[in-house]
Protein backbone atom coordinates (compact mmCIF):
# COMPACT_ATOMS: atom_id res chain seq x y z
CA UNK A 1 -43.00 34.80 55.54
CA UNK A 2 -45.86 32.63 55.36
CA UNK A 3 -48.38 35.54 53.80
CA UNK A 4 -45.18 35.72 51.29
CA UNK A 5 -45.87 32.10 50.66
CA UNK A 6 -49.49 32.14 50.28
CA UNK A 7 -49.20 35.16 48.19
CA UNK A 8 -46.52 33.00 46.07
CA UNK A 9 -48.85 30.07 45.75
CA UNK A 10 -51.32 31.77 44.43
CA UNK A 11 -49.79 33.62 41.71
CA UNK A 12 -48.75 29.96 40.69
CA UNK A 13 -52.57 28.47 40.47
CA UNK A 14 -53.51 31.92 38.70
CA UNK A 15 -50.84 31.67 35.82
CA UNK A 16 -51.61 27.88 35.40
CA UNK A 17 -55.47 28.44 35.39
CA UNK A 18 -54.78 31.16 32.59
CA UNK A 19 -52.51 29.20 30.82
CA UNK A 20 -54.70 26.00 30.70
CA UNK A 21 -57.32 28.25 29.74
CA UNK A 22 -56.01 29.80 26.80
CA UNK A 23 -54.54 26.14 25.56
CA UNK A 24 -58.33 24.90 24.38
CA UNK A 25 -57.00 22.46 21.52
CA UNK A 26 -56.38 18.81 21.45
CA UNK A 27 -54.20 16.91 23.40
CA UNK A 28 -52.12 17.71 26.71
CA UNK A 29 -50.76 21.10 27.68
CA UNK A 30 -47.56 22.49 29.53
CA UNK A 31 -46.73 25.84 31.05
CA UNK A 32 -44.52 25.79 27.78
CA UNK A 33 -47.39 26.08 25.36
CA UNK A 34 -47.72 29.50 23.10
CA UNK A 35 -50.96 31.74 22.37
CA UNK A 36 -51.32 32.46 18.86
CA UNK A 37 -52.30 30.67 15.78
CA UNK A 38 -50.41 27.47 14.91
CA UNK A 39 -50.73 25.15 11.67
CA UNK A 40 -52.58 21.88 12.72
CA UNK A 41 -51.35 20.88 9.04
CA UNK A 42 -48.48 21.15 7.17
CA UNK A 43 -46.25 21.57 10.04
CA UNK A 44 -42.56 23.36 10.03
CA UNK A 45 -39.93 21.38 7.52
CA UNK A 46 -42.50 18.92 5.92
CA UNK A 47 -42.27 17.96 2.20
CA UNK A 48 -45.60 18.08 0.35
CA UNK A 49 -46.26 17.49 -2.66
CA UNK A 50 -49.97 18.48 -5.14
CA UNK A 51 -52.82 20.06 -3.65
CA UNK A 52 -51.73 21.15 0.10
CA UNK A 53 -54.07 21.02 3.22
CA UNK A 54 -53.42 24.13 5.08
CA UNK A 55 -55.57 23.37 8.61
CA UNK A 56 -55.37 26.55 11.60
CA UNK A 57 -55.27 26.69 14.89
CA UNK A 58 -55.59 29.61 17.67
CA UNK A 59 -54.74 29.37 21.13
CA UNK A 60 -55.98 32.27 23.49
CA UNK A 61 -58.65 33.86 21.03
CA UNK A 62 -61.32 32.95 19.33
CA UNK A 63 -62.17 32.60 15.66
CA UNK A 64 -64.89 34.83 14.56
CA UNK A 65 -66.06 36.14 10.90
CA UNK A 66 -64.82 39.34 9.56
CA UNK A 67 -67.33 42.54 10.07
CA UNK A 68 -67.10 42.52 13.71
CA UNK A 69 -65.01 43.64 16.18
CA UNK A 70 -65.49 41.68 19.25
CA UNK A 71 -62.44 41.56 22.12
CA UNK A 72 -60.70 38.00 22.13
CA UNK A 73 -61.84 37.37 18.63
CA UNK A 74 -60.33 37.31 14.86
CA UNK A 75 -60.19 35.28 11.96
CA UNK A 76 -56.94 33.97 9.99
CA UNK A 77 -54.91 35.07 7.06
CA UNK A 78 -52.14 32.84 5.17
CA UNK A 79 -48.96 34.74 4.12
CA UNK A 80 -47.64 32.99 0.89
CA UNK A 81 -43.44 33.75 1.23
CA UNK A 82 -43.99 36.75 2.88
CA UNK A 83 -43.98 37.99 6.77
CA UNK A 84 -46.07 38.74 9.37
CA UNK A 85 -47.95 42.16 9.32
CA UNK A 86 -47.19 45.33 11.94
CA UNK A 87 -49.83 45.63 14.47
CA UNK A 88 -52.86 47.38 13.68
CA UNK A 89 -52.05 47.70 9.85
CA UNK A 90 -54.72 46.17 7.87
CA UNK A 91 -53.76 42.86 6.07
CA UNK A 92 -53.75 43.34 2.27
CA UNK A 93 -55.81 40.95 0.03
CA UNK A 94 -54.15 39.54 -2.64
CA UNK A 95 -52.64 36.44 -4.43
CA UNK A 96 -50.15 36.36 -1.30
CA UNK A 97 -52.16 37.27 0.97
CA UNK A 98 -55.84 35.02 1.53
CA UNK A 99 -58.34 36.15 4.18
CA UNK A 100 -60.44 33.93 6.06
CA UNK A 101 -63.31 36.30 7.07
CA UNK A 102 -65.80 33.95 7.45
CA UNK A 103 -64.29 31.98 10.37
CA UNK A 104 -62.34 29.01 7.78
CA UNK A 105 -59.99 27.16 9.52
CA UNK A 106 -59.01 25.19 6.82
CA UNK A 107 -57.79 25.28 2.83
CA UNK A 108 -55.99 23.71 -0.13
CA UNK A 109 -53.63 25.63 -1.82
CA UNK A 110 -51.07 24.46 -5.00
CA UNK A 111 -47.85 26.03 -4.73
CA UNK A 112 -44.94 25.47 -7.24
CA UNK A 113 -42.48 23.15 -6.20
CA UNK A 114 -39.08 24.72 -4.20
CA UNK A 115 -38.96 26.32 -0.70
CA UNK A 116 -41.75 28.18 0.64
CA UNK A 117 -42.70 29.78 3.73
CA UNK A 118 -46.46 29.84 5.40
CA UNK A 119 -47.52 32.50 7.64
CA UNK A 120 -50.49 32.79 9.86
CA UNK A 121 -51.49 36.47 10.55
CA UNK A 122 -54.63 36.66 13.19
CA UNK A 123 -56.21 39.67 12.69
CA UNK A 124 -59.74 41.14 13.99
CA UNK A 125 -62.98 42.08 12.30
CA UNK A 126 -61.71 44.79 10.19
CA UNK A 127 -58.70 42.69 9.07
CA UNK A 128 -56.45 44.99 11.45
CA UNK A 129 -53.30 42.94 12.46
CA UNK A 130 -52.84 41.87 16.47
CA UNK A 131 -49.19 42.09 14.84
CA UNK A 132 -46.24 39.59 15.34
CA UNK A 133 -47.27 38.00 18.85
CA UNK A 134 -50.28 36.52 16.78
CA UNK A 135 -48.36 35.10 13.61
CA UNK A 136 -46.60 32.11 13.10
CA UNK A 137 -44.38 30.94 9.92
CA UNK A 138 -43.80 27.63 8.96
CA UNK A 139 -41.16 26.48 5.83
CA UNK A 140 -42.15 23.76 4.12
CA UNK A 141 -40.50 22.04 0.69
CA UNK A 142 -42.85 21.59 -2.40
CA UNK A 143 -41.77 18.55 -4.36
C-alpha cells in the first residue's frame, strides 16, 4: 500500500512538473491550462474595429523560422474564416491563409466589418500541420 502511494505521488509531481513546464507565458498557471497556440490579442467574442492586432502565443513548443525541422518547434499560420488543417497536410498560402515562417508572433490585418473567425494553425519547418491539437479559433465581430 504504501509503494502504491509513493508510486501515486509521484506520478502527481511528474504531471505538474510537465505541465508547468510546457505553460512558459505570462502570468499564473493551473493543471487546467492547454498546449497549443492561443491569441494574446484579439481574444474570443471581442469587437474590433480598423486595423486589427493579431498577437500569438504557443504553449508546449517553441517558435522557430520555417526551413527547419527541429522536434518541439514550428512557426504560426492565421486562418481567415476558415478551419484548422489535417495533420501533416501542408498549410496552403494564400489570401486566407498567412504564414509566419520567420518566427512573427505578431500582425495587423483589416478585415471587412461582420463576423469573422481567426484560426491559429502551428505547423513545423516545412509548413506541415501538427493538425487540430495545435489550432485554436477565435470569433470576433468587425464593426
Amino acid at each position: 500500500m504504501k509503494k502504491w502511494l509513493t508510486v501515486s505521488a509521484l506520478a502527481v509531481v511528474f504531471l505538474w512538473a510537465n505541465i508547468a513546464a510546457a505553460c512558459e507565458h505570462e502570468g499564473a498557471c493551473s493543471l487546467s491550462c492547454t498546449l497549443g497556440p492561443h491569441f494574446i490579442s484579439p481574444k474570443d467574442g471581442d469587437t474590433v474595429s480598423g486595423e486589427i492586432l493579431v498577437k500569438m502565443g504557443i504553449k508546449g513548443m517553441k517558435v522557430h523560422k520555417a526551413g527547419e525541422i527541429i522536434k518541439g518547434t514550428g512557426h504560426h499560420h492565421l486562418i481567415i474564416d476558415g478551419a484548422y488543417i489535417p495533420e501533416n497536410t501542408t498549410v496552403p498560402k494564400d489570401a486566407t491563409h498567412i504564414h509566419f515562417g520567420g518566427g512573427q508572433t505578431e500582425t495587423t490585418i483589416k478585415l471587412k466589418p461582420g463576423k469573422h473567425s481567426l484560426t491559429l494553425q502551428f505547423a513545423d519547418g516545412a509548413h506541415q500541420s501538427y493538425g487540430k491539437i495545435m489550432s485554436h479559433t477565435i470569433n470576433i465581430t468587425v464593426k
